[in-house]
Protein backbone atom coordinates (compact mmCIF):
# COMPACT_ATOMS: atom_id res chain seq x y z
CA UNK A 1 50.75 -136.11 -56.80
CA UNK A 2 49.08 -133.47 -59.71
CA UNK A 3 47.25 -130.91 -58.02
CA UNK A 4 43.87 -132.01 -59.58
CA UNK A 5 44.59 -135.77 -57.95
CA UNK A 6 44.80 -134.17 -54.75
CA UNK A 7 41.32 -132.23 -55.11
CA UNK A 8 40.47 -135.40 -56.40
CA UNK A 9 41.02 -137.20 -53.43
CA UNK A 10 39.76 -134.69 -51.14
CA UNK A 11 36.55 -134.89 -53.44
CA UNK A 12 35.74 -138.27 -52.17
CA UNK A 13 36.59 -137.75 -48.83
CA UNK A 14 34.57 -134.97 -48.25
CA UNK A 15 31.82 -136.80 -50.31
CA UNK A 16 31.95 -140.18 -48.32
CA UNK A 17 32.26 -138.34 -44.65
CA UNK A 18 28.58 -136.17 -46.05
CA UNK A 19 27.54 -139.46 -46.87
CA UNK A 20 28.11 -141.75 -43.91
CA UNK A 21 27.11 -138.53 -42.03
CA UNK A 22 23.55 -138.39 -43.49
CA UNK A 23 23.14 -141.88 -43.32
CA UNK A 24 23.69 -141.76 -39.50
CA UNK A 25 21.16 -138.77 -38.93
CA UNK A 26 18.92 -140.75 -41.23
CA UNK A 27 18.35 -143.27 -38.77
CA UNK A 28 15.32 -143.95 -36.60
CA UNK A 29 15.63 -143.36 -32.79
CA UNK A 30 15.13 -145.33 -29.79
CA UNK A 31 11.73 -145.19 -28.24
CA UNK A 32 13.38 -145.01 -25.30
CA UNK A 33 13.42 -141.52 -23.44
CA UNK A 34 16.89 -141.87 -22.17
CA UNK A 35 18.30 -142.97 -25.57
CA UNK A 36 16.55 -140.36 -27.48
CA UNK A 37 18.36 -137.67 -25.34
CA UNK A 38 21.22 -138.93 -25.88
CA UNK A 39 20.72 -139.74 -29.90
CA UNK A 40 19.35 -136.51 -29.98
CA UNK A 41 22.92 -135.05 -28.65
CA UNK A 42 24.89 -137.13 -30.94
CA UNK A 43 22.26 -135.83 -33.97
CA UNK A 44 23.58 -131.85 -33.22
CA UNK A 45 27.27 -133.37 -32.92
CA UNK A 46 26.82 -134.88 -36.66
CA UNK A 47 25.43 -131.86 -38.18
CA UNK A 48 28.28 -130.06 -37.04
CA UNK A 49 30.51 -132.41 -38.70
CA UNK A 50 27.86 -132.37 -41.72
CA UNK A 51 28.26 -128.58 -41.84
CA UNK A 52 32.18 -128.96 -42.09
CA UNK A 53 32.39 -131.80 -45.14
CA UNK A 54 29.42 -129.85 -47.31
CA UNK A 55 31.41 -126.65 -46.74
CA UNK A 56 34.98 -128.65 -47.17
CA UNK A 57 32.93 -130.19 -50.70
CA UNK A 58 32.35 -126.27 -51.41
CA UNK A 59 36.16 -125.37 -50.96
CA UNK A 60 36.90 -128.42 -53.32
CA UNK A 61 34.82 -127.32 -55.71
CA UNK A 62 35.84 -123.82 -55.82
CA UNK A 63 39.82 -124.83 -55.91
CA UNK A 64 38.42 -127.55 -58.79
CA UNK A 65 36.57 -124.81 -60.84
CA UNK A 66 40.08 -122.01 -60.73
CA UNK A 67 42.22 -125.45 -61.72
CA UNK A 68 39.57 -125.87 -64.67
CA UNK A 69 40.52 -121.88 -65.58
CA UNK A 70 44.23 -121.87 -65.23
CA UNK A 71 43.69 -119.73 -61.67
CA UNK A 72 44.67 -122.10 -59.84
CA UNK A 73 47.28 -121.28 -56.60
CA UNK A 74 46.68 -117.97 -57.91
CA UNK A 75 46.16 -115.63 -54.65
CA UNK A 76 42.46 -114.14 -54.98
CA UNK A 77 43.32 -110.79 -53.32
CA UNK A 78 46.56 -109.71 -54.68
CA UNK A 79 47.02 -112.51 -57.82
CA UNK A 80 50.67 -113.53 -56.66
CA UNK A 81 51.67 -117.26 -56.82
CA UNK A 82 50.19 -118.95 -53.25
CA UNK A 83 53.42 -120.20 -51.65
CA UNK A 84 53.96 -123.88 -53.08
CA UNK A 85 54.55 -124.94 -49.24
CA UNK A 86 50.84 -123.42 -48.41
CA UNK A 87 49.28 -125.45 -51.34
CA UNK A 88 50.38 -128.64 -50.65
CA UNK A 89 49.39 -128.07 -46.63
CA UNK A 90 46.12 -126.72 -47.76
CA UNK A 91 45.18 -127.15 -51.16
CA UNK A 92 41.84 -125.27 -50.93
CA UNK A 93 44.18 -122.35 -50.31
CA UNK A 94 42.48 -119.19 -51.78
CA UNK A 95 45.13 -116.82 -50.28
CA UNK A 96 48.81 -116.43 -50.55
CA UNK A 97 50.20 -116.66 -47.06
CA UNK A 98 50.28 -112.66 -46.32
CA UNK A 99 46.99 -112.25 -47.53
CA UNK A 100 45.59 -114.81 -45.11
CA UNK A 101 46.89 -113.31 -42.36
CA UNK A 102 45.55 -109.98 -43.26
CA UNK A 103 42.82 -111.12 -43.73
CA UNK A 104 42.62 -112.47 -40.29
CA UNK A 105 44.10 -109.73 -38.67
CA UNK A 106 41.49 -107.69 -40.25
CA UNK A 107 38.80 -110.40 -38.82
CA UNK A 108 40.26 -110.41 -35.87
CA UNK A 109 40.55 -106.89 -35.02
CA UNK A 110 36.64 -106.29 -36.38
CA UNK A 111 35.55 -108.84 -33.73
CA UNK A 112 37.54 -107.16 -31.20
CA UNK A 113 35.67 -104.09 -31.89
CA UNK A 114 32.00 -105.63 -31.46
């Protein structure tokens, strides 16, 4: 499958799960007290998962817009070729696979430190 398919596909996931998501915190409660506790649990569980797809949409995007300018699997660090392996595991991929972990290493250690 063509790299832009893929993004494609991941598109409308991303898009549907917001979608569905919204719908569901849309939704009126129970005028029970019970219920709304427990609705009220579920409603912080869904914007998690809301908070994931719009910033999974924003990774799509991003990896759409460097296809659109030929920078596609184009590391964003260091500009080598992101490992053909890491691109079809994570096609969002911004960084080649040394870069990543750098990156997290760095992250890492800087959290250590706090």
């Amino acid at each position: 499958m063509a790299h832009r398919d893929v993004l494609d596909a991941l598109l409308h996931d991303y898009t549907t799960r917001a979608e569905a998501i919204r719908r569901d915190l849309g939704r009126s409660h129970s005028a029970d007290f019970a219920e709304q506790a427990q609705q009220r649990q579920n409603d912080e569980v869904l914007e998690a998962l809301l908070a994931e797809a719009e910033q999974g949409l924003l990774l799509v995007r991003q990896a759409q817009q460097r296809l659109a300018e030929g920078r596609y699997g184009e590391c964003l660090c260091c500009g080598e070729p992101i490992e053909a392996a890491r691109l079809a595991a994570l096609p969002v991929a911004e960084y080649c696979l040394r870069c990543a972990e750098d990156r997290e290493g760095h992250s890492n250690q800087a959290a250590r430190l706090k």
